[in-house]
Protein backbone atom coordinates (compact mmCIF):
# COMPACT_ATOMS: atom_id res chain seq x y z
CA UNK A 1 -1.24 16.82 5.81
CA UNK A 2 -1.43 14.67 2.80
CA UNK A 3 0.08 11.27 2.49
CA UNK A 4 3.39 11.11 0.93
CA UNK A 5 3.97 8.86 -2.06
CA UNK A 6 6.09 6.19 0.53
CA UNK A 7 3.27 6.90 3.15
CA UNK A 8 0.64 5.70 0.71
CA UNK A 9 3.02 2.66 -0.13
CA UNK A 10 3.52 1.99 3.91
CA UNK A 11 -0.56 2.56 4.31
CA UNK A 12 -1.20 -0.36 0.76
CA UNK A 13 0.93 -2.43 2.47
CA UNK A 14 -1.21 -3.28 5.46
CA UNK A 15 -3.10 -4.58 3.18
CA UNK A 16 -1.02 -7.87 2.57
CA UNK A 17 -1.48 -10.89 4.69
CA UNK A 18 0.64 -14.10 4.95
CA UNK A 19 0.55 -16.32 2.58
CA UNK A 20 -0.61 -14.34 -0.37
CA UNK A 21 0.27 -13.61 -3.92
CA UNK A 22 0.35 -10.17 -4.47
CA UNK A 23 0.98 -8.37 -8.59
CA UNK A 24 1.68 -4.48 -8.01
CA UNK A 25 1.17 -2.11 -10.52
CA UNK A 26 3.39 0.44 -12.09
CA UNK A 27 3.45 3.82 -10.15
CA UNK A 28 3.06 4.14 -6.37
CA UNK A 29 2.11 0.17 -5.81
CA UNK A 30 5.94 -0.33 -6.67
CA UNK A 31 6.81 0.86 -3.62
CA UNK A 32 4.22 -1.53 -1.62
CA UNK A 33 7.56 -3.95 -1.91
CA UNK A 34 9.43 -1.90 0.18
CA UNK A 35 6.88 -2.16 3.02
CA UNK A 36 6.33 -5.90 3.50
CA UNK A 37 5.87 -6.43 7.28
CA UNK A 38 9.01 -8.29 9.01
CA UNK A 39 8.37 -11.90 8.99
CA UNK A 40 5.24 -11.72 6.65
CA UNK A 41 5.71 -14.51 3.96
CA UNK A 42 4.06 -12.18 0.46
CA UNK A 43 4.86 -13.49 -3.43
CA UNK A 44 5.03 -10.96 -5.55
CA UNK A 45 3.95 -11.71 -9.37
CA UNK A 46 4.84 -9.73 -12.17
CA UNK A 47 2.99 -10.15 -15.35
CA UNK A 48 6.11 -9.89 -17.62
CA UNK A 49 7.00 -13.58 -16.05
CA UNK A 50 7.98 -13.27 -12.75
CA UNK A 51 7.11 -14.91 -9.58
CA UNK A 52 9.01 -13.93 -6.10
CA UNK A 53 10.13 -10.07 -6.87
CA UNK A 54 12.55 -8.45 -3.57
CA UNK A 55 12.65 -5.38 -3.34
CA UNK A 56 14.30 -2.68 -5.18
CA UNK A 57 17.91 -2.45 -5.94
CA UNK A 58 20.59 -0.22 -4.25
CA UNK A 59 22.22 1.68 -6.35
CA UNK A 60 24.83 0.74 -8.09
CA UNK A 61 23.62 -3.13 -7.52
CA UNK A 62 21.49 -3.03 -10.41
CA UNK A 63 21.00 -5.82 -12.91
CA UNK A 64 19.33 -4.57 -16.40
CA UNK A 65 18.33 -8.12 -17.47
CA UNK A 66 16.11 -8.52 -13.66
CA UNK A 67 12.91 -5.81 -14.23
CA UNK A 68 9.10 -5.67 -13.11
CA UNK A 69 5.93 -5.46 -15.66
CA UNK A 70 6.80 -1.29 -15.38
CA UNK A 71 10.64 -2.05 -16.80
CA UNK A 72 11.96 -0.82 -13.39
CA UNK A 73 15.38 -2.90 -12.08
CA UNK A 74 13.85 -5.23 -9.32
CA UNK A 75 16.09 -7.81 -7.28
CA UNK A 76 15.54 -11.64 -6.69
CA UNK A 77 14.88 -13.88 -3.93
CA UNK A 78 16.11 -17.27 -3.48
CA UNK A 79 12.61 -18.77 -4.21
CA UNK A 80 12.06 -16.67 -7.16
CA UNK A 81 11.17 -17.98 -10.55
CA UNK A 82 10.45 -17.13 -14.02
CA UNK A 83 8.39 -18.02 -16.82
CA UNK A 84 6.66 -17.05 -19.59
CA UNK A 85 4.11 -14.22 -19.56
CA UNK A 86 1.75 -16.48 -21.22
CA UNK A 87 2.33 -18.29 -17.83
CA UNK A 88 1.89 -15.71 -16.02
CA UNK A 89 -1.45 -14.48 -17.40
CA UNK A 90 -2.55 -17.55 -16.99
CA UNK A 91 -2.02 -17.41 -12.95
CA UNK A 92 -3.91 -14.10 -13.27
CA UNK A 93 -7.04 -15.25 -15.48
CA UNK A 94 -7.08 -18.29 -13.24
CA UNK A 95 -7.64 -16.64 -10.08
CA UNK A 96 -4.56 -17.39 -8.27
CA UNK A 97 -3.40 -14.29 -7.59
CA UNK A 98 -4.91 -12.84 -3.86
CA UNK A 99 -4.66 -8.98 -4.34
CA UNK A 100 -3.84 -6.76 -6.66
CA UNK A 101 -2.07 -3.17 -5.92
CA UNK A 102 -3.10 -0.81 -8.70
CA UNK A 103 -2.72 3.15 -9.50
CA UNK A 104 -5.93 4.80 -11.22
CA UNK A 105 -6.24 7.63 -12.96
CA UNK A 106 -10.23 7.92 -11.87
CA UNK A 107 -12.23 5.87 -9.53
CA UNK A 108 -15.86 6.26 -9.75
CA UNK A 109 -18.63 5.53 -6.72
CA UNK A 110 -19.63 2.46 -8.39
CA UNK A 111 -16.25 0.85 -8.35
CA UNK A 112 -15.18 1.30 -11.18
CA UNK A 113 -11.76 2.02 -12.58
CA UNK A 114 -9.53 3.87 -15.32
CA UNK A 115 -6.15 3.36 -15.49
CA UNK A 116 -4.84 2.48 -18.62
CA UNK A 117 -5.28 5.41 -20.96
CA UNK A 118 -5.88 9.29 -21.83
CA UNK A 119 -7.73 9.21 -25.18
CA UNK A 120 -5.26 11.40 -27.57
CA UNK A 121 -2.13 10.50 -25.78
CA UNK A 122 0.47 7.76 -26.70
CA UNK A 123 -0.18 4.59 -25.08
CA UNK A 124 1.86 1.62 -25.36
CA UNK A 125 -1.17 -0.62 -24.61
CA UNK A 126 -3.62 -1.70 -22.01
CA UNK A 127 -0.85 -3.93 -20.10
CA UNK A 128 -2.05 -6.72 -17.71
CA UNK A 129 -4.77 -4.24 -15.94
CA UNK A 130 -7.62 -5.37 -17.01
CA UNK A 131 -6.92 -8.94 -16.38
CA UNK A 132 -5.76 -8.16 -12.83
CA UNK A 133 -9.10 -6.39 -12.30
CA UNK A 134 -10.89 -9.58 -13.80
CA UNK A 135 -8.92 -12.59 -12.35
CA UNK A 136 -7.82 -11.19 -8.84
CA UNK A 137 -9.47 -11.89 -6.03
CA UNK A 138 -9.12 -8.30 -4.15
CA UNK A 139 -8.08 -5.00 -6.10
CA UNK A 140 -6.90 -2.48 -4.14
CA UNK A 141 -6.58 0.93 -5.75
CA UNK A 142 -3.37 3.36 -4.69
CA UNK A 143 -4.12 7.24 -6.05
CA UNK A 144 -3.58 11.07 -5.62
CA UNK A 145 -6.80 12.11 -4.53
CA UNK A 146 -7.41 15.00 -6.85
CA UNK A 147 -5.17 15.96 -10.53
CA UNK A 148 -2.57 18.95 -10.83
CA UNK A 149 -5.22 21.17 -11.58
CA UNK A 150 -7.37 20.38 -8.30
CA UNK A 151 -9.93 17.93 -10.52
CA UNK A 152 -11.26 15.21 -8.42
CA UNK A 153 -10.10 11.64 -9.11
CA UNK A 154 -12.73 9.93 -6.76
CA UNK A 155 -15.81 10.53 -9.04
CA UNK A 156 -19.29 9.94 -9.77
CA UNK A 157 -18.61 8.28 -13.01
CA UNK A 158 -14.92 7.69 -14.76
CA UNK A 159 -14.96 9.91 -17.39
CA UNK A 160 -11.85 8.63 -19.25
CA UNK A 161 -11.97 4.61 -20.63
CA UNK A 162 -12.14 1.80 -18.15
CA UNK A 163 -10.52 -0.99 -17.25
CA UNK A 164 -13.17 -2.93 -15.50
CA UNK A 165 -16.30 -1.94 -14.20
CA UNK A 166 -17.28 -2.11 -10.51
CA UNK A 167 -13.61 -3.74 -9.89
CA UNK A 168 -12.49 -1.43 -6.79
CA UNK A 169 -12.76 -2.78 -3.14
CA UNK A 170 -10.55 -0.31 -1.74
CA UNK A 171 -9.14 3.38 -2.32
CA UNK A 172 -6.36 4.82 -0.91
CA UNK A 173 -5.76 8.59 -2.14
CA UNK A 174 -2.85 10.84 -0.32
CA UNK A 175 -5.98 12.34 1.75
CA UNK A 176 -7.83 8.98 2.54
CA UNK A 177 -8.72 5.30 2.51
CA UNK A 178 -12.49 4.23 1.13
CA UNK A 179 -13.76 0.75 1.86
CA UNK A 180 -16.64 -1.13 0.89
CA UNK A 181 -17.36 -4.48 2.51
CA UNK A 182 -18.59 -6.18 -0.71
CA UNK A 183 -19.36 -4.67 -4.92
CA UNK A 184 -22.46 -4.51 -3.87
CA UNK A 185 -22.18 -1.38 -1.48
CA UNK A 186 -21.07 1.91 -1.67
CA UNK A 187 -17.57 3.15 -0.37
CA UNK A 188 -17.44 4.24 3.50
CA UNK A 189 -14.98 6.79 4.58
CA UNK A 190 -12.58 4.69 6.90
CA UNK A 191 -9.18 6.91 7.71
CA UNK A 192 -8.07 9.82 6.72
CA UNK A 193 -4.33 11.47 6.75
CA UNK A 194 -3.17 12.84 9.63
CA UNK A 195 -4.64 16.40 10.14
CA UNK A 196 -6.40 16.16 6.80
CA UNK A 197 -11.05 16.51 7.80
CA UNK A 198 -13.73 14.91 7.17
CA UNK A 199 -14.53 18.32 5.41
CA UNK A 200 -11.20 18.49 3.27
CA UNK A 201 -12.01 15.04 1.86
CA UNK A 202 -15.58 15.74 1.16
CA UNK A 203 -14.81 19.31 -0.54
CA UNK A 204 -12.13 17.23 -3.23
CA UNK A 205 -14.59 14.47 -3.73
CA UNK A 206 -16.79 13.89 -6.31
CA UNK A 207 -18.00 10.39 -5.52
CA UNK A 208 -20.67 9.82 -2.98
CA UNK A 209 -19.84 7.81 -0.06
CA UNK A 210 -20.57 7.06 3.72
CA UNK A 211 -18.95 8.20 6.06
C-alpha cells in the first residue's frame, strides 16, 4: 500500500538530524514540519525571509501577515527571526543551509531534477529551487512515484526543464525511498512501502537503479 501524503512527510523527516538547518519546499515537504522528532533541535529557513518556522497553525489561530516561501500561514517560535530575502538567499548560496526537502515533478537516474515548470503552463517563476539545489549541502527529493495517468516520475532522463543537474541524493516516492551514497553513483533501492514489491516498484520505474 502506497505511502500517504503525511506518511511520506513522517518517512522525509527521518531525514533531519540535530542541529541542522533545514528549507522545505512547497507541496508535501511542508508537512516534514509536522514530523520533527521530540527533542530534536531543526531550523527551518524559508526563502521569503524567515529563519525558525513552527509548525502549522490550528485553525482559527491563523496570522495572514506569518507565511512560508509557498504563501501558506506558518506559526513562530520564540527563536525565530526575519530578514530580508536577499538575506536569506544569501544563507542558501553560501552553503549554510544542511538539507533541503524538495517536491519534483521528474527525477532522472542521473540525479537530476525538474521541479519548477510545465512548458505552456503559467508559472509564477523559478522560486528559490534552483539555488537550494546549488547551495545546500544535501537535497532530498519528496514525490508521487508515477503521474495521474500512470507515467513514471523516476526516469531515465527529465523530460520537462531542470532545475539542477545531478542535484538528487535521495528519493522518496509514495512506493519507495532511492539512495545513493555519493553523485557519483547510481540510486539503490533502500525501502519500500509496506506491502508495495520489489516488482511493483520496478514495473512504475523508468530509471535504472540497484537494488
Amino acid at each position: 500500500m502506497a505511502w500517504s501524503r503525511d506518511q511520506l512527510a513522517a518517512r522525509a523527516a527521518r531525514e533531519l538530524k540535530d542541529g541542522f538547518y533545514v528549507n522545505l519546499g512547497i507541496g508535501i515537504p511542508t508537512l516534514v514540519a509536522n514530523f520533527i522528532p521530540a527533542g530534536m533541535r531543526v531550523v527551518l529557513q524559508s526563502e521569503n525571509g524567515m529563519l525558525g518556522m513552527g509548525p502549522f497553525p490550528y485553525e482559527g489561530e491563523e496570522d495572514p501577515d506569518l507565511i512560508n516561501a509557498g504563501k501558506q500561514t506558518i506559526t513562530a517560535l520564540p527563536m525565530s527571526s526575519y530578514f530580508s530575502s536577499a538575506d536569506s538567499f544569501a544563507m542558501i548560496r553560501g552553503g549554510h543551509i544542511d538539507l533541503s526537502i524538495l517536491g519534483a515533478m521528474e527525477v532522472a537516474e542521473s540525479g537530476d531534477l525538474a521541479n519548477w515548470m510545465i512548458p505552456g503552463k503559467m508559472v509564477k517563476g523559478m522560486g528559490g529551487a534552483m539555488d537550494l539545489v546549488a547551495g545546500v549541502k544535501r537535497v532530498v527529493v519528496v514525490m508521487e512515484h508515477t503521474s495521474k495517468d500512470g507515467t513514471p516520475k523516476f526516469k531515465s532522463h527529465c523530460e520537462l526543464p531542470l532545475t539542477g543537474a545531478n542535484v538528487v541524493d535521495m528519493l522518496i516516492t509514495d512506493l519507495a525511498v532511492f539512495e545513493r551514497p555519493n553523485r557519483h553513483a547510481p540510486f539503490r533501492l533502500m525501502e519500500m512501502a509496506p506491502g508495495v514489491t520489489a516488482a511493483e516498484v520496478r514495473a512504475k520505474t523508468a530509471a535504472r537503479y540497484t537494488e
